[in-house]
C-alpha atoms as a PDB file:
ATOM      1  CA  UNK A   1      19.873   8.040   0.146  1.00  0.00           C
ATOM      2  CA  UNK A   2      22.465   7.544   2.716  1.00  0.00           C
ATOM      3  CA  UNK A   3      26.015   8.892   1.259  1.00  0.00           C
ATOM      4  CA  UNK A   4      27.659   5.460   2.747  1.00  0.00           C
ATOM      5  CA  UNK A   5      25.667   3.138   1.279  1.00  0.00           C
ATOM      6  CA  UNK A   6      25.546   5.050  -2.263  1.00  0.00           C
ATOM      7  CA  UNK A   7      28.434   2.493  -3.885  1.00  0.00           C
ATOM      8  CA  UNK A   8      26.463  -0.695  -2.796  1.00  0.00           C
ATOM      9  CA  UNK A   9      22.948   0.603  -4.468  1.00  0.00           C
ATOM     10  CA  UNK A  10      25.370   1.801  -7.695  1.00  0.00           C
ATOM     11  CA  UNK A  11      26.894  -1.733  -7.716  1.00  0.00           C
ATOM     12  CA  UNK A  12      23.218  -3.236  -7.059  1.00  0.00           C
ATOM     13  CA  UNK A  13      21.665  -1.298  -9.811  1.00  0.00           C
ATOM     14  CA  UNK A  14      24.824  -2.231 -12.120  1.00  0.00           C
ATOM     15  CA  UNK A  15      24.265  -6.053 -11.079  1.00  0.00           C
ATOM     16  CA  UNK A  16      20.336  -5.880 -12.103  1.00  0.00           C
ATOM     17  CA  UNK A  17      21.269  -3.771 -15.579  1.00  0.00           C
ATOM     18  CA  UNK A  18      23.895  -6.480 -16.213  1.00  0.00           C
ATOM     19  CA  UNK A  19      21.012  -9.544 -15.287  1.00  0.00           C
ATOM     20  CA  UNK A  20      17.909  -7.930 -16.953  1.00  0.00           C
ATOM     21  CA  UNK A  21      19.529  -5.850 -20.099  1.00  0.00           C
ATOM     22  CA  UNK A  22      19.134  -2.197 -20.378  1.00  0.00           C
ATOM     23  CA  UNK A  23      15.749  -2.254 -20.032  1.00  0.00           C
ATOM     24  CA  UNK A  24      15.109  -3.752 -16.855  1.00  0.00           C
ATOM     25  CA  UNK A  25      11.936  -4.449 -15.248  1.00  0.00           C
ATOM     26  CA  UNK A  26      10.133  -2.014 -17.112  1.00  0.00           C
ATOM     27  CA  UNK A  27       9.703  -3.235 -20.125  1.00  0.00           C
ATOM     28  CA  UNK A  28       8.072  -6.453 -18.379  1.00  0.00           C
ATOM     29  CA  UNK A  29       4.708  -6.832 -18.328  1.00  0.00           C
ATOM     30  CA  UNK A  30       2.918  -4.768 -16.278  1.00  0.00           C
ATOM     31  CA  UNK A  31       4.185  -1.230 -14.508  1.00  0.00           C
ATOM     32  CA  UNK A  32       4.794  -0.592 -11.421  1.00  0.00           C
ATOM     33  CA  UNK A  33       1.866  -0.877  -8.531  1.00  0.00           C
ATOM     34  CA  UNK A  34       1.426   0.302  -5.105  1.00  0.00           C
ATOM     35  CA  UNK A  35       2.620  -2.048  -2.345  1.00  0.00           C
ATOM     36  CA  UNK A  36      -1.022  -1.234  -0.900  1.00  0.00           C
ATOM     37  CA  UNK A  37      -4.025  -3.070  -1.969  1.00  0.00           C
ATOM     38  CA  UNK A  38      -7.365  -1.519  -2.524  1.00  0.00           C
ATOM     39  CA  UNK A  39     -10.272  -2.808  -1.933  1.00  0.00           C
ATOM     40  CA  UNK A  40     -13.173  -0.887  -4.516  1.00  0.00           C
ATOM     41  CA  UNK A  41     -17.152  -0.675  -4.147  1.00  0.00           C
ATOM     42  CA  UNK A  42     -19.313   0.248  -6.179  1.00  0.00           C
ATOM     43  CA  UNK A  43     -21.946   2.347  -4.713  1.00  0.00           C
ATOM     44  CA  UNK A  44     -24.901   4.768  -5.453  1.00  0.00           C
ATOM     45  CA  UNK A  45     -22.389   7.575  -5.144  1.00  0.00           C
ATOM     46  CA  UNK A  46     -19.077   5.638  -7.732  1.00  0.00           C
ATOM     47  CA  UNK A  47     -17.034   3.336  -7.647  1.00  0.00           C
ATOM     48  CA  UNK A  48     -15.169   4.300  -3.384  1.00  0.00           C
ATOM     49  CA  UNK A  49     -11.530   2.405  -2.886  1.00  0.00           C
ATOM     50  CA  UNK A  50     -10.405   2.170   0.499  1.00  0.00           C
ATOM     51  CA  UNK A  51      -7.208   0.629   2.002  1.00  0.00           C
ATOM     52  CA  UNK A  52      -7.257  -0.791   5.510  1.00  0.00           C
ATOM     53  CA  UNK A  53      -4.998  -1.554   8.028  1.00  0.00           C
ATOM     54  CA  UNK A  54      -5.923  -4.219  11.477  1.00  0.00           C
ATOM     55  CA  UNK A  55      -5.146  -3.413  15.017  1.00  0.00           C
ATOM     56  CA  UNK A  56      -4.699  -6.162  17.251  1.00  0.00           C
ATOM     57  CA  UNK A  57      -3.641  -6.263  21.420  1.00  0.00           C
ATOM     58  CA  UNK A  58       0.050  -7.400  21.039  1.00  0.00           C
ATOM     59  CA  UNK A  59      -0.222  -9.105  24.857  1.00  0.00           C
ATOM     60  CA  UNK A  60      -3.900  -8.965  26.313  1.00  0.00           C
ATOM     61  CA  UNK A  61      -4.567 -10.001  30.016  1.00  0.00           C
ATOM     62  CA  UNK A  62      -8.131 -11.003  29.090  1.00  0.00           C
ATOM     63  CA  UNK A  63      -9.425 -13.795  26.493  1.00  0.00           C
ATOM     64  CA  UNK A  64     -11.824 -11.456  24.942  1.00  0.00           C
ATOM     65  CA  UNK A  65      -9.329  -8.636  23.930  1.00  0.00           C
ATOM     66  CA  UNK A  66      -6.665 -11.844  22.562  1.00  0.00           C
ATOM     67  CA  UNK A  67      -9.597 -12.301  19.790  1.00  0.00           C
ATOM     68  CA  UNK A  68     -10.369  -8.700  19.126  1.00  0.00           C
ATOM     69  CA  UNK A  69      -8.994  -7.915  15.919  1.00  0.00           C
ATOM     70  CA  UNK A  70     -10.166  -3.506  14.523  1.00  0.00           C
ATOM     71  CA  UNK A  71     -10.404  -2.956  10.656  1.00  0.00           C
ATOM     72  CA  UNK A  72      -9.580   0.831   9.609  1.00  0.00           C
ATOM     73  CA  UNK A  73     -10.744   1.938   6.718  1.00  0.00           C
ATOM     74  CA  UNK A  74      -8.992   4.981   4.799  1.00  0.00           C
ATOM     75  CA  UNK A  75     -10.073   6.461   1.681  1.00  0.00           C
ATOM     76  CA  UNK A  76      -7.582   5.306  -0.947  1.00  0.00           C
ATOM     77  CA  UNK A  77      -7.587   8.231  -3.392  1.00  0.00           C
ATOM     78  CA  UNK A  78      -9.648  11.788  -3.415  1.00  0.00           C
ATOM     79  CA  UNK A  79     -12.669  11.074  -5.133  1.00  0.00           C
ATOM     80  CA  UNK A  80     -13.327   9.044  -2.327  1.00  0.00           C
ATOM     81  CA  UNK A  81     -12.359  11.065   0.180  1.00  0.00           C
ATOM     82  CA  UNK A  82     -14.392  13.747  -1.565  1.00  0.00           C
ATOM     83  CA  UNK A  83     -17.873  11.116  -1.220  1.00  0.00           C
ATOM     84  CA  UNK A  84     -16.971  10.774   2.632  1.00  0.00           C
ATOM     85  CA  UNK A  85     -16.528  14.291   3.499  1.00  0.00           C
ATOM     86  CA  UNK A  86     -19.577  15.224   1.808  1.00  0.00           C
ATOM     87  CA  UNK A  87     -21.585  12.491   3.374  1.00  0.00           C
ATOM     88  CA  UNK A  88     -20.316  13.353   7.180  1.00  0.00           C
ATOM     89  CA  UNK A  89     -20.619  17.122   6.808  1.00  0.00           C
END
């Protein structure tokens, strides 16, 4: 954390401790997630999650490439990434 904004996220924190009691958000429900969402398949070789991400053209010259829209798929944890190295090598 930056030392000069180190009072405002004491006096933030202070602020939510005063609003939520001394317990927060954690004693709320569910805990805290990833801000990533998986998507999960099961397969013959488990259960693979994968996050993706989209590329797009920010300013294409041609109609086609203003459509085209690219879906990357990562391996969201290392059992999967185990499955997909073993399957390419």
């Amino acid at each position: 954390m930056q030392p000069a904004i180190a009072p405002q996220v004491d006096a933030f924190a202070h602020l939510l401790r005063d609003r939520l009691g001394p317990g927060g958000l954690q004693g709320r429900g569910a805990p805290p997630q990833s801000p990533v969402l998986t998507t999960r398949y099961a397969t013959r070789h488990g259960e693979l999650a994968f996050f993706s991400m989209f590329t797009t053209f920010g300013t294409p010259q041609d109609i086609t490439l203003a459509s085209l829209r690219v879906e990357h798929l990562f391996a969201a944890d290392e059992a999967t990434q185990t499955v997909l190295q073993a399957q390419v090598g």
